[in-house]
Protein backbone atom coordinates (compact mmCIF):
# COMPACT_ATOMS: atom_id res chain seq x y z
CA UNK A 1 111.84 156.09 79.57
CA UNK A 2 110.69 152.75 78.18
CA UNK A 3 112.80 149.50 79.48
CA UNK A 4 113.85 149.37 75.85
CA UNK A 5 115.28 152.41 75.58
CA UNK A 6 116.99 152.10 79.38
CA UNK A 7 118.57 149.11 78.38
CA UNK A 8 120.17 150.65 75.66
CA UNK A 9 121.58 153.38 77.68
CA UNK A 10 123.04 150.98 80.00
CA UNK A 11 124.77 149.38 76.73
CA UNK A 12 125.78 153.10 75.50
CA UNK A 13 127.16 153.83 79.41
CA UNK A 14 129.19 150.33 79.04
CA UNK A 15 130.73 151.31 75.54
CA UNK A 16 131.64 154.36 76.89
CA UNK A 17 133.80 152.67 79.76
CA UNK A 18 134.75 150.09 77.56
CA UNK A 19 137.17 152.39 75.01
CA UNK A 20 139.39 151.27 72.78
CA UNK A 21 138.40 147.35 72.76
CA UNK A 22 134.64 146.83 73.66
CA UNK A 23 133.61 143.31 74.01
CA UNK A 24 132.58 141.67 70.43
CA UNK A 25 129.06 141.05 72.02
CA UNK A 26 128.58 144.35 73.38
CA UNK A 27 128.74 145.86 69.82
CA UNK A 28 126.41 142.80 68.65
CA UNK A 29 123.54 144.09 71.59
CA UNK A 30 123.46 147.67 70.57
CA UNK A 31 123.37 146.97 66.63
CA UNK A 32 120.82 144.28 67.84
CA UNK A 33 118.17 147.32 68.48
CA UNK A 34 118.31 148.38 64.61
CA UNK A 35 116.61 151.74 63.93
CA UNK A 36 116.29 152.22 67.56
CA UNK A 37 119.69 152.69 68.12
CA UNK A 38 120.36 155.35 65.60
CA UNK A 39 119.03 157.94 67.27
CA UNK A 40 121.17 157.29 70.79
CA UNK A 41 124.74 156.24 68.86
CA UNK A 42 123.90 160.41 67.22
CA UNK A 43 124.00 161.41 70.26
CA UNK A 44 127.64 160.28 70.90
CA UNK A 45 128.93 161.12 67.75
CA UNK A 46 127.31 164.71 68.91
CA UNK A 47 129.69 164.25 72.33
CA UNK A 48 132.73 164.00 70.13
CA UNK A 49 135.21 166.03 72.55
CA UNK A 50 136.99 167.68 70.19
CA UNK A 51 140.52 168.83 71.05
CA UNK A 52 139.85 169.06 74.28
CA UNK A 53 143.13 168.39 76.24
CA UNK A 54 141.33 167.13 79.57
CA UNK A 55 139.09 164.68 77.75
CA UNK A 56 138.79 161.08 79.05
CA UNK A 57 140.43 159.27 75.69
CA UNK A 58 137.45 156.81 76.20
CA UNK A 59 135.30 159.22 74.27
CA UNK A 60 137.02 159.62 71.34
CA UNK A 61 137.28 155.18 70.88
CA UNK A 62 133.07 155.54 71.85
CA UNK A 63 132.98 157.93 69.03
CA UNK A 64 134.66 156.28 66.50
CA UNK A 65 132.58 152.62 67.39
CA UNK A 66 129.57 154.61 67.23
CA UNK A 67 130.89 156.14 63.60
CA UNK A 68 131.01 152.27 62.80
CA UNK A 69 128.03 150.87 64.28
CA UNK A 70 125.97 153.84 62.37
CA UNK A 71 127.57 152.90 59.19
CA UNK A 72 126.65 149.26 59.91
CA UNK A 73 122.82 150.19 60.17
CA UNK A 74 123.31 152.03 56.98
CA UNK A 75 121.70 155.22 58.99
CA UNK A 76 121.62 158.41 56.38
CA UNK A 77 120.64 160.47 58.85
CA UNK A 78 124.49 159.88 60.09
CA UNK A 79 125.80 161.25 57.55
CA UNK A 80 125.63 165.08 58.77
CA UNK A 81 126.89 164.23 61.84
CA UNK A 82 129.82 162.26 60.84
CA UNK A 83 130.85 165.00 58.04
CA UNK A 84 131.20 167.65 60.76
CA UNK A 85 134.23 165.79 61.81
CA UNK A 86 136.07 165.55 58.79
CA UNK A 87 138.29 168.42 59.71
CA UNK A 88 138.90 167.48 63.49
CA UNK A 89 142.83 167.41 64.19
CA UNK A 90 142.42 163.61 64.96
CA UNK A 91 144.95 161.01 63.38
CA UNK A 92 142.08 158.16 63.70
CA UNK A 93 138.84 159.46 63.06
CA UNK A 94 139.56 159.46 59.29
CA UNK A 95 139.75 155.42 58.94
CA UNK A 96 136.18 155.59 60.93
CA UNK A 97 134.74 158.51 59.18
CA UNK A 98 135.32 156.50 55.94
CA UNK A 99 134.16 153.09 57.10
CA UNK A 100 131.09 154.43 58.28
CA UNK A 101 129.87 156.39 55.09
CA UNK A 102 131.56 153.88 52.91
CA UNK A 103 128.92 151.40 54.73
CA UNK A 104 126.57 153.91 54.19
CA UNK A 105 127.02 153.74 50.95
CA UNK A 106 124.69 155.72 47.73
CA UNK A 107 123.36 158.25 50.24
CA UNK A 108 127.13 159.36 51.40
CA UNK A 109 128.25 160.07 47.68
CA UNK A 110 126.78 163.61 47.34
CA UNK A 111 127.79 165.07 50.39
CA UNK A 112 130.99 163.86 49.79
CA UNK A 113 131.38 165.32 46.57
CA UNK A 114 130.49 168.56 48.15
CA UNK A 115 132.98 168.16 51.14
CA UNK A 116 135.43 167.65 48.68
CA UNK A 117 134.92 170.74 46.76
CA UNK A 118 134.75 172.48 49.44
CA UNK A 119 137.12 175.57 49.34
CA UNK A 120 137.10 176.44 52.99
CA UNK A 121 138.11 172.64 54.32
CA UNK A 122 141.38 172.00 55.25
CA UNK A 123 143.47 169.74 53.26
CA UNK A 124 142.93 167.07 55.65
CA UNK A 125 139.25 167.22 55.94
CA UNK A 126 139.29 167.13 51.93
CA UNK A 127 141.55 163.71 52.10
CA UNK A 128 139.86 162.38 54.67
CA UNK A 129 136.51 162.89 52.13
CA UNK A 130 138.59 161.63 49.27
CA UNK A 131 139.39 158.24 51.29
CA UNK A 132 135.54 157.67 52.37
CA UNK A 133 134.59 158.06 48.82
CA UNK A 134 137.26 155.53 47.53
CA UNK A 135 136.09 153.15 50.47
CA UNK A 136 132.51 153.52 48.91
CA UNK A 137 133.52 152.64 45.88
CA UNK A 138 135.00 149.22 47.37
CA UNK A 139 132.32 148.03 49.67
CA UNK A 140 129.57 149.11 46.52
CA UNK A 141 131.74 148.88 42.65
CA UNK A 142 128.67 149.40 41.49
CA UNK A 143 129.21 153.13 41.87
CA UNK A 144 133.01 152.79 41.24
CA UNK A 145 132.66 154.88 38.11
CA UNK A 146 130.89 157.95 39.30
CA UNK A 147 133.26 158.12 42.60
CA UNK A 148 136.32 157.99 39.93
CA UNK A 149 135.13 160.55 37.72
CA UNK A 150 134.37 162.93 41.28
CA UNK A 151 138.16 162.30 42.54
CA UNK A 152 139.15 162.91 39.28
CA UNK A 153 137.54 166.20 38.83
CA UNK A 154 138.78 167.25 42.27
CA UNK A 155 142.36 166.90 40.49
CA UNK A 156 141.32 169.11 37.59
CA UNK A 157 139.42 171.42 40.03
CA UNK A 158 141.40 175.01 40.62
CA UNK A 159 139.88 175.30 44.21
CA UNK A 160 141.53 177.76 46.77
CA UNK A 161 142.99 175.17 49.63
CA UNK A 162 145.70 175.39 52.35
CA UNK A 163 147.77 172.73 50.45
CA UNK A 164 146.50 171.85 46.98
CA UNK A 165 149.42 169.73 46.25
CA UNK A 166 149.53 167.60 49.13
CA UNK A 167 145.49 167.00 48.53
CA UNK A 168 146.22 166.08 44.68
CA UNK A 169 148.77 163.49 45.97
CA UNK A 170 146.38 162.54 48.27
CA UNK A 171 143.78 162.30 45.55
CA UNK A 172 146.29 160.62 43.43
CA UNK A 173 146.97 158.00 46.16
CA UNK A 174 143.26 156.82 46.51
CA UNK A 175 142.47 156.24 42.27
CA UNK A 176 146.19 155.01 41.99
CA UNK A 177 144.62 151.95 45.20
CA UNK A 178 141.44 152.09 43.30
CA UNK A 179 143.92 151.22 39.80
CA UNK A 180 141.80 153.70 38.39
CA UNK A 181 143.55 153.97 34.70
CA UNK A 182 140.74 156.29 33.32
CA UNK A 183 141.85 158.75 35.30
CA UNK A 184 145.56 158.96 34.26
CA UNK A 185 145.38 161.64 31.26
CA UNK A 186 144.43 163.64 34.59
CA UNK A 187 146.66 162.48 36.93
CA UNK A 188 149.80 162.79 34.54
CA UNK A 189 148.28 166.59 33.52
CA UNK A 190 148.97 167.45 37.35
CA UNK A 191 152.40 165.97 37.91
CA UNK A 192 153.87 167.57 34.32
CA UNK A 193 152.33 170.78 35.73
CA UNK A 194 154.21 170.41 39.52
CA UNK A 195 151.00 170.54 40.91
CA UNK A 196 151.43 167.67 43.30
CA UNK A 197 153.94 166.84 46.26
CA UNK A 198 155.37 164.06 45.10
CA UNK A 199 157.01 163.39 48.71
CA UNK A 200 153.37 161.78 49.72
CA UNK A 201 153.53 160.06 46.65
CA UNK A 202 156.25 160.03 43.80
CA UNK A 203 155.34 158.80 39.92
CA UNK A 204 157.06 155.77 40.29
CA UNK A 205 155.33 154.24 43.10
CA UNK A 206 152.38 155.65 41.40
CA UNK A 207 153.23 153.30 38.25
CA UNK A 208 154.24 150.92 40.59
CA UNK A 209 150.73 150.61 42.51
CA UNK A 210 148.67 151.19 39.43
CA UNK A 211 150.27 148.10 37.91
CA UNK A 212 150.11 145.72 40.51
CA UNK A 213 147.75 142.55 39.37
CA UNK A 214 143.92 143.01 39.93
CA UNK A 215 143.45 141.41 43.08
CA UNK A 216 146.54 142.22 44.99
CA UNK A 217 146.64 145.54 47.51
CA UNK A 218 148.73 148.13 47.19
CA UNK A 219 151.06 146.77 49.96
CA UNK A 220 151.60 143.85 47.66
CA UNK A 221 152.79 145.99 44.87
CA UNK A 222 155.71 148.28 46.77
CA UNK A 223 156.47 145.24 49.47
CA UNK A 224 160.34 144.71 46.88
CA UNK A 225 160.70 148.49 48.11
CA UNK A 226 160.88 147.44 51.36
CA UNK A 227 162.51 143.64 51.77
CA UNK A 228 165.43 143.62 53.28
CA UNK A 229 166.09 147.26 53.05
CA UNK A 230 167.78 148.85 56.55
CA UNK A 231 168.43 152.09 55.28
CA UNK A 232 171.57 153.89 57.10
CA UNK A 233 172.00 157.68 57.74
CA UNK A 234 175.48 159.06 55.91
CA UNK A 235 177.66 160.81 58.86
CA UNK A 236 176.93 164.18 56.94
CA UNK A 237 173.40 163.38 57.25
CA UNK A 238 173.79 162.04 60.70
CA UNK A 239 175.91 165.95 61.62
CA UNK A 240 173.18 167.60 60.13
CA UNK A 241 170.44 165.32 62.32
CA UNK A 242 172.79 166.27 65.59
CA UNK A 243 173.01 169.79 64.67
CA UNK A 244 169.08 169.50 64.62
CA UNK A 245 168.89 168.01 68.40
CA UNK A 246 171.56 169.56 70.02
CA UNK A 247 172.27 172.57 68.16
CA UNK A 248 175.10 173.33 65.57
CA UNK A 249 177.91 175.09 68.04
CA UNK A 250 177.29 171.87 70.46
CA UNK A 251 177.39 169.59 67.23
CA UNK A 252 180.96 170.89 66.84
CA UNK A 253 182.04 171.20 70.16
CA UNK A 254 181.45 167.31 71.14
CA UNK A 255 182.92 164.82 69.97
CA UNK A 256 181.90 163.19 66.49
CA UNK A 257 180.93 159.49 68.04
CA UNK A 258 177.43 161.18 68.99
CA UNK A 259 177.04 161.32 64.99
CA UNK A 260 178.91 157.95 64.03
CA UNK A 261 176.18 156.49 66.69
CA UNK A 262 173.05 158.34 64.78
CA UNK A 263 174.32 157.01 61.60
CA UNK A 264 174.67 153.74 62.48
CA UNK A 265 171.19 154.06 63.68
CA UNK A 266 168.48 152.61 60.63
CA UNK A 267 166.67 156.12 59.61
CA UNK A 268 163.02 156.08 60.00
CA UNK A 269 161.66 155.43 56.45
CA UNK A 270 159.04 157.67 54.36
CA UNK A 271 156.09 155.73 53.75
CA UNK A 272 156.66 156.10 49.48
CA UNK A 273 153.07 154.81 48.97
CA UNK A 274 150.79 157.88 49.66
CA UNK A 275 149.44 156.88 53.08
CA UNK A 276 148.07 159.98 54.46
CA UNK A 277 150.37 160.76 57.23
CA UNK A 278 148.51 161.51 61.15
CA UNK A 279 149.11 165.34 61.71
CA UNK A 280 149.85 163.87 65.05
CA UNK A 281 152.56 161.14 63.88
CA UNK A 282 156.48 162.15 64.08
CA UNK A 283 157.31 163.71 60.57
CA UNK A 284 159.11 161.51 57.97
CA UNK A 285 161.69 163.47 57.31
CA UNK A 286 163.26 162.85 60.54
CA UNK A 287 163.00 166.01 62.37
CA UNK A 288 161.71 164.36 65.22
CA UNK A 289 158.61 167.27 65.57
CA UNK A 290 155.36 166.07 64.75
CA UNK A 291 154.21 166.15 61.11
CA UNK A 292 152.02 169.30 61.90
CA UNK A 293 154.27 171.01 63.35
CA UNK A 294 157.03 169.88 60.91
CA UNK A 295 156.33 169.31 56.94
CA UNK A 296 152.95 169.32 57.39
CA UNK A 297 152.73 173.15 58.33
């Protein structure tokens, strides 16, 4: 092994302890080697532990820097690689996945049009495709206009998938943050069809992110939705909540300040604005499961 390369593995073996937060300059040395680093940051992304319940968390943070320090070399060769995690049950690999190939950049945009087409990915893997491709399209505008004409094919597209409504507000979410108006004839096509859950993202918040001014996010645009709103749960709502935790002949039985406290209690909010909810996250609607084991099912 040539000093080179030894040094580098001594930088890999540091990221790897490092996890979540890695010193700034450690990230600067290994992107320092260039090409030569490719190669070696594969290698973790190859390590990826999967859903393994035993696995030292570390690896999944070295994964996800070495998803970003790929797409920071601009390494095609990644691209493979980094695709075969698009389905992985993993609430954060998503936002890496699509940083990295949206780095990438021209390379990335075929297979990503063919991940998202794909009829045997799950809904997920398709958004999380759908989000790297509208990241693309940010970093590079230059091919803004093919990447909204793919997205909005996808919404046309009468593809077998576990949830094609969720993945068509999905869709609908990324051209809506893109304010991609050319692709409304489609967009309105799906929703007068009920071909799109409108709980990830409803036609008004749609209209509302669509026409925010150029230049604002679409944070900006649905922030009135959210000042000074503390939502409050009804006490029917709040029974029904108990009846949920503790059971409905328990709900009865005690007495009705356990449900005056719940709805006193400010209800957790749906996010109204299409952000692809972590199958991991607690569900909006309040259940208190976890979105994949909840709505999300």
């Amino acid at each position: 092994m040539s000093i080179e390369r030894a040094e580098l593995s001594e930088l890999l073996a540091q990221l790897r302890a490092a996890g979540k937060d890695p010193p700034g300059s450690l990230l600067d040395d290994i992107r320092s080697y260039g090409r030569d680093a490719v190669e070696p940051l594969l290698e973790v992304v190859a390590g990826y532990p999967g859903d393994d319940p035993d696995a030292d968390g570390r690896l999944y943070w070295t994964t996800y820097h070495a998803i970003q320090l790929l797409g920071e070399l601009r390494a095609p060769e990644a691209i493979g690689p980094i695709l075969a995690l698009l389905d992985e049950d993993d609430d954060f690999i998503g936002r890496y996945i699509a940083e990295g190939l949206g780095q990438i950049g021209q390379p990335a945009i075929e297979p990503l049009r063919e991940a998202l087409f794909a009829s045997d990915a799950n809904v997920y893997g398709v958004a999380n495709a759908a989000n790297a491709l509208a990241r693309l399209a940010e970093l590079h505008p230059e091919h803004r206009r093919e990447i909204v004409s793919i997205l909005t094919e996808r919404i046309d597209a009468d593809i077998p998938n576990d949830d094609p409504y969720a993945l068509r507000a999905f869709l609908i979410s990324d051209l809506a943050d893109m304010r991609a108006h050319e692709a409304k004839l489609s967009i309105d096509r799906a929703w007068d069809a009920d071909l799109v859950d409108d709980t990830i993202i409803d036609r008004e918040t749609y209209q509302m992110i669509m026409d925010r001014p150029e230049g604002t996010s679409p944070d900006d645009a649905l922030r009135p939705l959210f000042e000074n709103a503390t939502p409050k749960r009804s006490l029917g709502e709040a029974l029904l909540r108990l009846e949920k935790m503790i059971g409905p002949k328990r709900a009865v039985e005690n007495p009705p300040a356990e449900a005056v406290a719940l709805a006193s209690a400010p209800t957790r909010r749906p996010q109204p604005f299409g952000r692809k909810v972590g199958r991991n996250e607690p569900c909006p609607c309040g259940s208190g499961k976890k979105y994949k084991r909840c709505c999300g099912r």
